[in-house]
N, C-alpha and C. Protein backbone atom coordinates (compact mmCIF):
# COMPACT_ATOMS: atom_id res chain seq x y z
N UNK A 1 86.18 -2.20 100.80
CA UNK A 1 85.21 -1.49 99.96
C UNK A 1 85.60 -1.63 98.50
N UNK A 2 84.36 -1.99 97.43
CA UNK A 2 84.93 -1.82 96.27
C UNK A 2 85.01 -0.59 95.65
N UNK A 3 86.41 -0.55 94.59
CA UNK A 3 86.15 1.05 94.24
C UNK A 3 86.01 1.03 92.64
N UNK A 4 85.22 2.26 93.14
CA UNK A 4 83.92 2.31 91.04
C UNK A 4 84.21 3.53 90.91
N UNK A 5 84.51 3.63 89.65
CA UNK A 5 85.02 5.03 88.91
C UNK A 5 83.83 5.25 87.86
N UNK A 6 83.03 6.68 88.24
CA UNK A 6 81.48 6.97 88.15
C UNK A 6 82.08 8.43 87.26
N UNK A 7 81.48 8.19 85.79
CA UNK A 7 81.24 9.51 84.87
C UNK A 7 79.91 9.92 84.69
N UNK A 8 79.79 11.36 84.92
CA UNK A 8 78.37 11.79 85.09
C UNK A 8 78.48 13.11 83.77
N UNK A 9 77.55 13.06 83.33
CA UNK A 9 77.13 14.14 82.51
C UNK A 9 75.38 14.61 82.11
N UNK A 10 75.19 15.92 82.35
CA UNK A 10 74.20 16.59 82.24
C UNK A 10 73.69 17.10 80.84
N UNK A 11 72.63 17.61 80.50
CA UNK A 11 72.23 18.37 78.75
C UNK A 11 70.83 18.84 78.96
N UNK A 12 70.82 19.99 78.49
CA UNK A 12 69.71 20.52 78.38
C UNK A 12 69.50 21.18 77.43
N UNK A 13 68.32 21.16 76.10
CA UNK A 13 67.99 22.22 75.14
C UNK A 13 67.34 22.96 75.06
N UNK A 14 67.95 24.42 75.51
CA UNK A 14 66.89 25.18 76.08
C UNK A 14 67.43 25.06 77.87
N UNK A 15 67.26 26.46 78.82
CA UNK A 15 67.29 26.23 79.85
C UNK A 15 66.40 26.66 80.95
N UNK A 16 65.17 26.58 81.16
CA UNK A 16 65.23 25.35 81.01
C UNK A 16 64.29 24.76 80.07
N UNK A 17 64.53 23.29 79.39
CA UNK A 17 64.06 22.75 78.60
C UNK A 17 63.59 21.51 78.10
N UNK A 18 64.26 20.64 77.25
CA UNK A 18 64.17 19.13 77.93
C UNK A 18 65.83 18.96 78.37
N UNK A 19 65.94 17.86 78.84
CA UNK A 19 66.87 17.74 79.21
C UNK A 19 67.51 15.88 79.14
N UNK A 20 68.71 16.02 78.91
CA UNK A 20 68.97 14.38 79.92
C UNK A 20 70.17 14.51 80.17
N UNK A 21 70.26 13.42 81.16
CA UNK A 21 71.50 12.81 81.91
C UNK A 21 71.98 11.86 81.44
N UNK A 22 73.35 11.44 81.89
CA UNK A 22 74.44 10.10 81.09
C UNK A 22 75.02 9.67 82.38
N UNK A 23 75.58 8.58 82.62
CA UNK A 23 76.44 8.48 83.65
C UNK A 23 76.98 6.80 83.34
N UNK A 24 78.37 6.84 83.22
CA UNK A 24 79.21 5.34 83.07
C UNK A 24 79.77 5.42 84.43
N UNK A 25 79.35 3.84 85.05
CA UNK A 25 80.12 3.23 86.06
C UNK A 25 80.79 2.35 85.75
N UNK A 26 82.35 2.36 86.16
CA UNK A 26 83.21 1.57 85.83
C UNK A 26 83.60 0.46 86.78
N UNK A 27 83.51 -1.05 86.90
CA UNK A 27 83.88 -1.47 88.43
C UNK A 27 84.58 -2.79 87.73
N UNK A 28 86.15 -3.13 88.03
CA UNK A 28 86.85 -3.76 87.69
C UNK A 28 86.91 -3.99 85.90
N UNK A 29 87.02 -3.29 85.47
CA UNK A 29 86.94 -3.41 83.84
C UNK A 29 85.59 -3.73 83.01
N UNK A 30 84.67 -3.54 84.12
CA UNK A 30 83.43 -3.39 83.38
C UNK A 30 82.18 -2.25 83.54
N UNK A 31 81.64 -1.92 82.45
CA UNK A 31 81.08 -0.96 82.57
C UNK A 31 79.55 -0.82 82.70
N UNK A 32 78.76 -0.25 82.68
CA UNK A 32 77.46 -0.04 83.37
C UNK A 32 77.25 1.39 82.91
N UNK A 33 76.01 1.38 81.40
CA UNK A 33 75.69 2.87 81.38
C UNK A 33 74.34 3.20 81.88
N UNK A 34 74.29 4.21 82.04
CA UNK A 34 73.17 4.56 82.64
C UNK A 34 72.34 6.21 82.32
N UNK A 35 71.04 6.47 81.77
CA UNK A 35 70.79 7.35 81.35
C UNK A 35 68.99 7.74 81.62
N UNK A 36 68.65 9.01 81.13
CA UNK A 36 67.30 8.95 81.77
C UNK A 36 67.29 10.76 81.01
N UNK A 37 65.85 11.22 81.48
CA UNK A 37 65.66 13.12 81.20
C UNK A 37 64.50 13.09 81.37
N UNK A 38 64.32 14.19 80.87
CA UNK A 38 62.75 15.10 81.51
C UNK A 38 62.63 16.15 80.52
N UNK A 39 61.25 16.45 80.10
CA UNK A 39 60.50 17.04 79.25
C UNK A 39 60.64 18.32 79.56
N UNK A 40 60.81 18.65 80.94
CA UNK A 40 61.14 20.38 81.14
C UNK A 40 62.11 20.16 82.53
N UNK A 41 63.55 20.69 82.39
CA UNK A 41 64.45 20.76 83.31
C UNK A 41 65.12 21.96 82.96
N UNK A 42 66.41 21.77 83.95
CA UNK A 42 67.80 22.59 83.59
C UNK A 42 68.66 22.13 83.29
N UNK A 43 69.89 22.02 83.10
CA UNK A 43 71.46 21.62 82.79
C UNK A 43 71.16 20.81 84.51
N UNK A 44 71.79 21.97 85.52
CA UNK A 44 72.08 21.82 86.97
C UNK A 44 71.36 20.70 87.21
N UNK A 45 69.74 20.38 87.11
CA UNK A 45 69.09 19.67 87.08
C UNK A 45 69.78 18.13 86.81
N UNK A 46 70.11 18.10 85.74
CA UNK A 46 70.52 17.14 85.11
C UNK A 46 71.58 16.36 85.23
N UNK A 47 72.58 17.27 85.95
CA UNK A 47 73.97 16.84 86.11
C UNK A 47 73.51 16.24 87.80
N UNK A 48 73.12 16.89 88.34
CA UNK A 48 72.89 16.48 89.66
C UNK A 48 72.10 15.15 89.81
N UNK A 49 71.25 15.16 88.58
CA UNK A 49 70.51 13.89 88.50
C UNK A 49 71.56 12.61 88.76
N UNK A 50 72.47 13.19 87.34
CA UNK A 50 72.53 11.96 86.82
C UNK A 50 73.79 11.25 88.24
N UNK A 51 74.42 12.35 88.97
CA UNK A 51 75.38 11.60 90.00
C UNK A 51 74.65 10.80 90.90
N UNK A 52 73.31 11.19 91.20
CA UNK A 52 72.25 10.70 92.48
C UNK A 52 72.16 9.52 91.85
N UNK A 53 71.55 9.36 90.80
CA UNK A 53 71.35 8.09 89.65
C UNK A 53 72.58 7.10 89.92
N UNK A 54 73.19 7.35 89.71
CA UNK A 54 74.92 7.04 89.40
C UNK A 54 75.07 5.81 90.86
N UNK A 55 74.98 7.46 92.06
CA UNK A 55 75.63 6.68 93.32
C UNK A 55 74.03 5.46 93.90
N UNK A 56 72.58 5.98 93.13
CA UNK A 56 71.76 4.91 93.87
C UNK A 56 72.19 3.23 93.31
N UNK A 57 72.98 3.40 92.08
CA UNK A 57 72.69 2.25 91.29
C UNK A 57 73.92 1.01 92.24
N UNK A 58 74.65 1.96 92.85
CA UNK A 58 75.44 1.04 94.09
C UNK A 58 74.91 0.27 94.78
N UNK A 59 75.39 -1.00 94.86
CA UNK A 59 74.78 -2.06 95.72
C UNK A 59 74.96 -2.33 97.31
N UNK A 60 75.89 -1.62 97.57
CA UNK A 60 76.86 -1.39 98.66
C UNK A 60 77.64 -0.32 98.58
N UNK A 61 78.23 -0.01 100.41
CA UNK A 61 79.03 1.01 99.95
C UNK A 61 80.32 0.95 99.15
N UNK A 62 80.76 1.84 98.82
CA UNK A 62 81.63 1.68 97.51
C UNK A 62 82.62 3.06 97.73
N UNK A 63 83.65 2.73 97.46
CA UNK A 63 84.74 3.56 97.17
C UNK A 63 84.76 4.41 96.46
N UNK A 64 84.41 5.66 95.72
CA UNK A 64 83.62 6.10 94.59
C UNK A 64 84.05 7.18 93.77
N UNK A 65 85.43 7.32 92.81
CA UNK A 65 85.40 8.45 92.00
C UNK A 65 84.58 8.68 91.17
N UNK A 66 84.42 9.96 91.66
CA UNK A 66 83.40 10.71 90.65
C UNK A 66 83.61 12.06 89.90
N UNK A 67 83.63 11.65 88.59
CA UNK A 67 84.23 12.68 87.54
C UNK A 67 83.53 12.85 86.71
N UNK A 68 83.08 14.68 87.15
CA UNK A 68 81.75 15.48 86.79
C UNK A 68 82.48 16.59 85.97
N UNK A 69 81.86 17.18 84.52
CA UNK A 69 82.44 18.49 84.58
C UNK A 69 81.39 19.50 84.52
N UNK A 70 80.70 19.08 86.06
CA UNK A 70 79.75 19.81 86.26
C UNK A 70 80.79 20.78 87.28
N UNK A 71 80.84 22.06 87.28
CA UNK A 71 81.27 22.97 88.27
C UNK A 71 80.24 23.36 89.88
N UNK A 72 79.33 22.79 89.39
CA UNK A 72 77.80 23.40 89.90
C UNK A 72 78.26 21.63 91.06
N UNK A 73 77.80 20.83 90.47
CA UNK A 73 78.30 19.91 91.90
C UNK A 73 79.28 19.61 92.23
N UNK A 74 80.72 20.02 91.73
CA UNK A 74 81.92 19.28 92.12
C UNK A 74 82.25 20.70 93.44
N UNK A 75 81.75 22.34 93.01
CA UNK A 75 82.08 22.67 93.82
C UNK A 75 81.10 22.56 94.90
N UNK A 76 79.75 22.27 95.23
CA UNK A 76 79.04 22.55 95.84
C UNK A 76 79.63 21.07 96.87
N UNK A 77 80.23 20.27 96.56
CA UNK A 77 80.68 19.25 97.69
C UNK A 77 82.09 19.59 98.02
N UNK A 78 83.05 19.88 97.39
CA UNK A 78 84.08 19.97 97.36
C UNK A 78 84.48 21.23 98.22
N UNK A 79 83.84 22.03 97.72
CA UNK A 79 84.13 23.66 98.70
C UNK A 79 83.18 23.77 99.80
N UNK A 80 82.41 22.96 99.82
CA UNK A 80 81.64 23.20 101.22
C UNK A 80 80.50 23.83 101.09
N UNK A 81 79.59 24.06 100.48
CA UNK A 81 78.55 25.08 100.14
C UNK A 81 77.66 23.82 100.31
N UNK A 82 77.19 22.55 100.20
CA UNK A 82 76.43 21.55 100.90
C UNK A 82 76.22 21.78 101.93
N UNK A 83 77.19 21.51 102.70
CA UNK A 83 77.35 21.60 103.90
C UNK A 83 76.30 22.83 104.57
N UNK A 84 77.09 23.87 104.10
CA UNK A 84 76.64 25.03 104.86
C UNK A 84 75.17 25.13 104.29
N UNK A 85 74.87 24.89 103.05
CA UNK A 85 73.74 25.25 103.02
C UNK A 85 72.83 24.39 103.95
N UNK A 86 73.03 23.42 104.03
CA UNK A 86 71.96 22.49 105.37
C UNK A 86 72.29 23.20 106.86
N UNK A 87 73.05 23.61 107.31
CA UNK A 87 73.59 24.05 108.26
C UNK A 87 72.60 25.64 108.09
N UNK A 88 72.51 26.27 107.07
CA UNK A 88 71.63 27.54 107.17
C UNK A 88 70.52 27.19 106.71
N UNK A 89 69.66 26.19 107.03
CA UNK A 89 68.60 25.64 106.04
C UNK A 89 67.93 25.88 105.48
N UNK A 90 68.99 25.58 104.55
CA UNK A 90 68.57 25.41 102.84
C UNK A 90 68.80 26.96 102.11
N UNK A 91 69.36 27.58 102.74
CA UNK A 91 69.85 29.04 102.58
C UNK A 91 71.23 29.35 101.89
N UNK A 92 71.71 30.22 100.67
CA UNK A 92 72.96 30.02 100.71
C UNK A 92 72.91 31.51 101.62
N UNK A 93 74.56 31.98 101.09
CA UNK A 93 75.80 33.15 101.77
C UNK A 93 74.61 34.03 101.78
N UNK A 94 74.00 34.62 100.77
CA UNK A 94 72.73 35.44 100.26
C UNK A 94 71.90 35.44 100.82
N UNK A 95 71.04 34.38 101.35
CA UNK A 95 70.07 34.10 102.05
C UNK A 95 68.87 33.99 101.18
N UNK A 96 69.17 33.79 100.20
CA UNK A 96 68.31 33.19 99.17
C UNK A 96 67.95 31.63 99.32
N UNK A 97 67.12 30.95 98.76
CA UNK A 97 66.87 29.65 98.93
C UNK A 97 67.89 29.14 97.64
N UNK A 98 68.20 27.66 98.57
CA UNK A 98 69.08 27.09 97.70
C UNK A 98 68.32 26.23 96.35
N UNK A 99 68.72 26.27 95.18
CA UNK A 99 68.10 25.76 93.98
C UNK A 99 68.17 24.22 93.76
N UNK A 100 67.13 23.48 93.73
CA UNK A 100 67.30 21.99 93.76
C UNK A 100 67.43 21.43 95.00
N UNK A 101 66.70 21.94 95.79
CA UNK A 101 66.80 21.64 97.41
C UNK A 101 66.69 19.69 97.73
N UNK A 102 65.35 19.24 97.02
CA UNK A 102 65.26 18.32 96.99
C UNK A 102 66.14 16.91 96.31
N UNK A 103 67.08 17.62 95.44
CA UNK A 103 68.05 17.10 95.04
C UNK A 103 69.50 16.54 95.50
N UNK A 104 69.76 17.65 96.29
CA UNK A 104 70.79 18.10 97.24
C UNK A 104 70.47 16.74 98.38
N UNK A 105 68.81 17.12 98.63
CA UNK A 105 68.41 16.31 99.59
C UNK A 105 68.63 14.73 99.65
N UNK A 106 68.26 14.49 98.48
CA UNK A 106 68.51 12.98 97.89
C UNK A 106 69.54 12.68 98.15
N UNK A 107 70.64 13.62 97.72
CA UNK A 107 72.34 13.13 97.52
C UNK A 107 73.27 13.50 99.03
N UNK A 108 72.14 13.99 100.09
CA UNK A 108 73.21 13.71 101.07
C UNK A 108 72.94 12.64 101.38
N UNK A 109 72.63 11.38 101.81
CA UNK A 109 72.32 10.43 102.40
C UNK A 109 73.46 9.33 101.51
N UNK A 110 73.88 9.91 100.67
CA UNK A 110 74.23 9.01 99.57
C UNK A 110 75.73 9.32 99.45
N UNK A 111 75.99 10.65 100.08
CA UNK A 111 77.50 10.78 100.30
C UNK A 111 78.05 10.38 101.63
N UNK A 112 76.71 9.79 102.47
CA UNK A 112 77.19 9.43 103.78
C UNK A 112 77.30 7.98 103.51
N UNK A 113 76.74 7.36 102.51
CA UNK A 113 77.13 6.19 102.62
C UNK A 113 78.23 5.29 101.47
N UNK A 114 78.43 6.31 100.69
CA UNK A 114 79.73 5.82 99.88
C UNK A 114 80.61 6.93 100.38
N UNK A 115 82.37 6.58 100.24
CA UNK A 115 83.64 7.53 100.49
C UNK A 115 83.37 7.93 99.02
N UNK A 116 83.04 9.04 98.67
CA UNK A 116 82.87 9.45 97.40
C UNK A 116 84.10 10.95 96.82
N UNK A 117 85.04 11.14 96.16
CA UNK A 117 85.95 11.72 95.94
C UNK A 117 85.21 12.36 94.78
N UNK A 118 84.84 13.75 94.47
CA UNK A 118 84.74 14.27 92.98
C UNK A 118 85.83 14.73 92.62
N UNK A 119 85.81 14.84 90.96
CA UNK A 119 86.86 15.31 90.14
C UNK A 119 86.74 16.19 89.29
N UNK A 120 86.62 17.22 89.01
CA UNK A 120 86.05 18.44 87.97
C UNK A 120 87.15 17.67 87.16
N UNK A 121 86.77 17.76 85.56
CA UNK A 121 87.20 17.99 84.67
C UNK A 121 86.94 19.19 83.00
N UNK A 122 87.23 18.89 82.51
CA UNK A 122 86.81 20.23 81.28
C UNK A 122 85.99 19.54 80.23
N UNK A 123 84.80 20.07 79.99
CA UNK A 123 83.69 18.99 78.96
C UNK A 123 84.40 19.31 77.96
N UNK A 124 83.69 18.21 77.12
CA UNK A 124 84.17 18.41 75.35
C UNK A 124 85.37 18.79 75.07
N UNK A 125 86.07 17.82 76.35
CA UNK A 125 87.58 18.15 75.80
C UNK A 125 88.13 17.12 75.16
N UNK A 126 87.41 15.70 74.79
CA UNK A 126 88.18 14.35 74.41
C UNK A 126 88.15 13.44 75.45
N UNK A 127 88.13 13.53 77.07
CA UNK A 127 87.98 12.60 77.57
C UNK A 127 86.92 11.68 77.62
N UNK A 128 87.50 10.18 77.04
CA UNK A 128 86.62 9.65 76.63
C UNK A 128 85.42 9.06 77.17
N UNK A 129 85.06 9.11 78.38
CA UNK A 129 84.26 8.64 79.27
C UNK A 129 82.93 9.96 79.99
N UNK A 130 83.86 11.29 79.27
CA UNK A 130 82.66 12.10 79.35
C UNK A 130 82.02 12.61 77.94
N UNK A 131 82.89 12.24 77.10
CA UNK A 131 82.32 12.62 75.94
C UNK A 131 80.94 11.22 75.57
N UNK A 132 81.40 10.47 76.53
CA UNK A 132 79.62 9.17 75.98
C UNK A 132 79.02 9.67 77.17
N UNK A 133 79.21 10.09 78.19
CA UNK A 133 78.02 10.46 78.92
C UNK A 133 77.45 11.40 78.24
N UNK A 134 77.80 12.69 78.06
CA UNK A 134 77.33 13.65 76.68
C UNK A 134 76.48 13.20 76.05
N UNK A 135 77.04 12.06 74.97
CA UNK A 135 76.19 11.62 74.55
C UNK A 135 74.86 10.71 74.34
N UNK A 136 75.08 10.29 75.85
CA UNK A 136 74.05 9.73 76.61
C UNK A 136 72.89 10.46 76.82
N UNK A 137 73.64 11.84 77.36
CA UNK A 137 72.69 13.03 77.65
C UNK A 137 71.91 13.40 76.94
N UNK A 138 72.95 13.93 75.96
CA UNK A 138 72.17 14.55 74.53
C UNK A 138 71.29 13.94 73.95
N UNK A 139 71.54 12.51 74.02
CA UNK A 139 70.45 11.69 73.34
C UNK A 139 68.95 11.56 73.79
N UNK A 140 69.55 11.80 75.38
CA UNK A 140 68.01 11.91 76.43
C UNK A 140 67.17 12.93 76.01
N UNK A 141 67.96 14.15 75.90
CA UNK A 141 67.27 15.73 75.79
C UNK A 141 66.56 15.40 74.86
N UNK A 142 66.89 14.80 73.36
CA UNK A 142 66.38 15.17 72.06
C UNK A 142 65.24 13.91 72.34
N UNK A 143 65.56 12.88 73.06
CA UNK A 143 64.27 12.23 73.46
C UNK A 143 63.04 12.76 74.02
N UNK A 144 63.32 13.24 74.78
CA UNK A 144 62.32 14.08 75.69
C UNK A 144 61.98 15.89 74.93
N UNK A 145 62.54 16.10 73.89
CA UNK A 145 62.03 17.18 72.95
C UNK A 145 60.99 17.09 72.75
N UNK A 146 59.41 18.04 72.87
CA UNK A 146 58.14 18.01 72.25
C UNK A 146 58.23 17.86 71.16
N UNK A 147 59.60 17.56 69.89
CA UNK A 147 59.18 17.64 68.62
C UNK A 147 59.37 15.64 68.71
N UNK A 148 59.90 15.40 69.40
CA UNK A 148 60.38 13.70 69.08
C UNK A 148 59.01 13.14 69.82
N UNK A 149 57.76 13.49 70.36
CA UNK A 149 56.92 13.17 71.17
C UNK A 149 56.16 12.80 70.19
């Protein structure tokens, strides 16, 4: 399997508001950016986008770190709350409906077919591979702003 080291980052102005996504794939010393948004979203929205984005742009399965400093998806795979929420469908602990159902939806099929490892890290801390997704993002949001229309 080849292995691709995948930076994802989310933005939204306003929540919700416009929004965009960033995401650099790295595969043997070369890189691949990738970006996109929407005229009315959330942050969550966005970050989730941009990993689904991220893992469709795979050609095969792939070996796959993925380093989000989204808290919202690193724990929702990592701690198990995916899981269970399909298992109570589509319900979390609460019994509330889960938010971004269709999203979630997209991205299981996509963790069954890459070994995909996430990595929380801390935004806007200097690491350099999330600070251009950021700005990937950011650039989307202010694209998709009703004032840039």
């Amino acid at each position: 399997m080849k292995k691709v080291n995948i930076y994802t980052d989310g933005a939204c102005s306003g929540n919700p508001g416009p929004g965009g996504w960033g995401a650099v794939l790295v595969y043997n010393g070369i890189q691949k950016e990738l970006s996109g948004g929407e005229r009315e979203t959330t942050n969550n929205r966005m970050e989730l986008t941009a990993v689904i984005t991220a893992l469709e742009a795979l050609k095969e399965p792939c070996e796959v770190e993925l380093t989000s400093d989204s808290k919202y998806v690193v724990d929702a795979i990592e701690k198990g709350w995916l899981e269970s929420w399909r298992k109570n469908g589509w319900r979390k602990s609460d019994k509330s409906a889960v938010l971004n159902r269709e999203l979630w939806e997209r991205l299981v099929p996509l963790l069954a077919r890459h070994n995909v490892k996430f990595c929380w890290i801390k935004g806007h801390a200097g690491h350099p591979y999330n600070e251009r997704c950021d700005a990937l993002a950011v650039a989307q949001s202010k694209k998709n702003s009703p004032a840039e229309q």
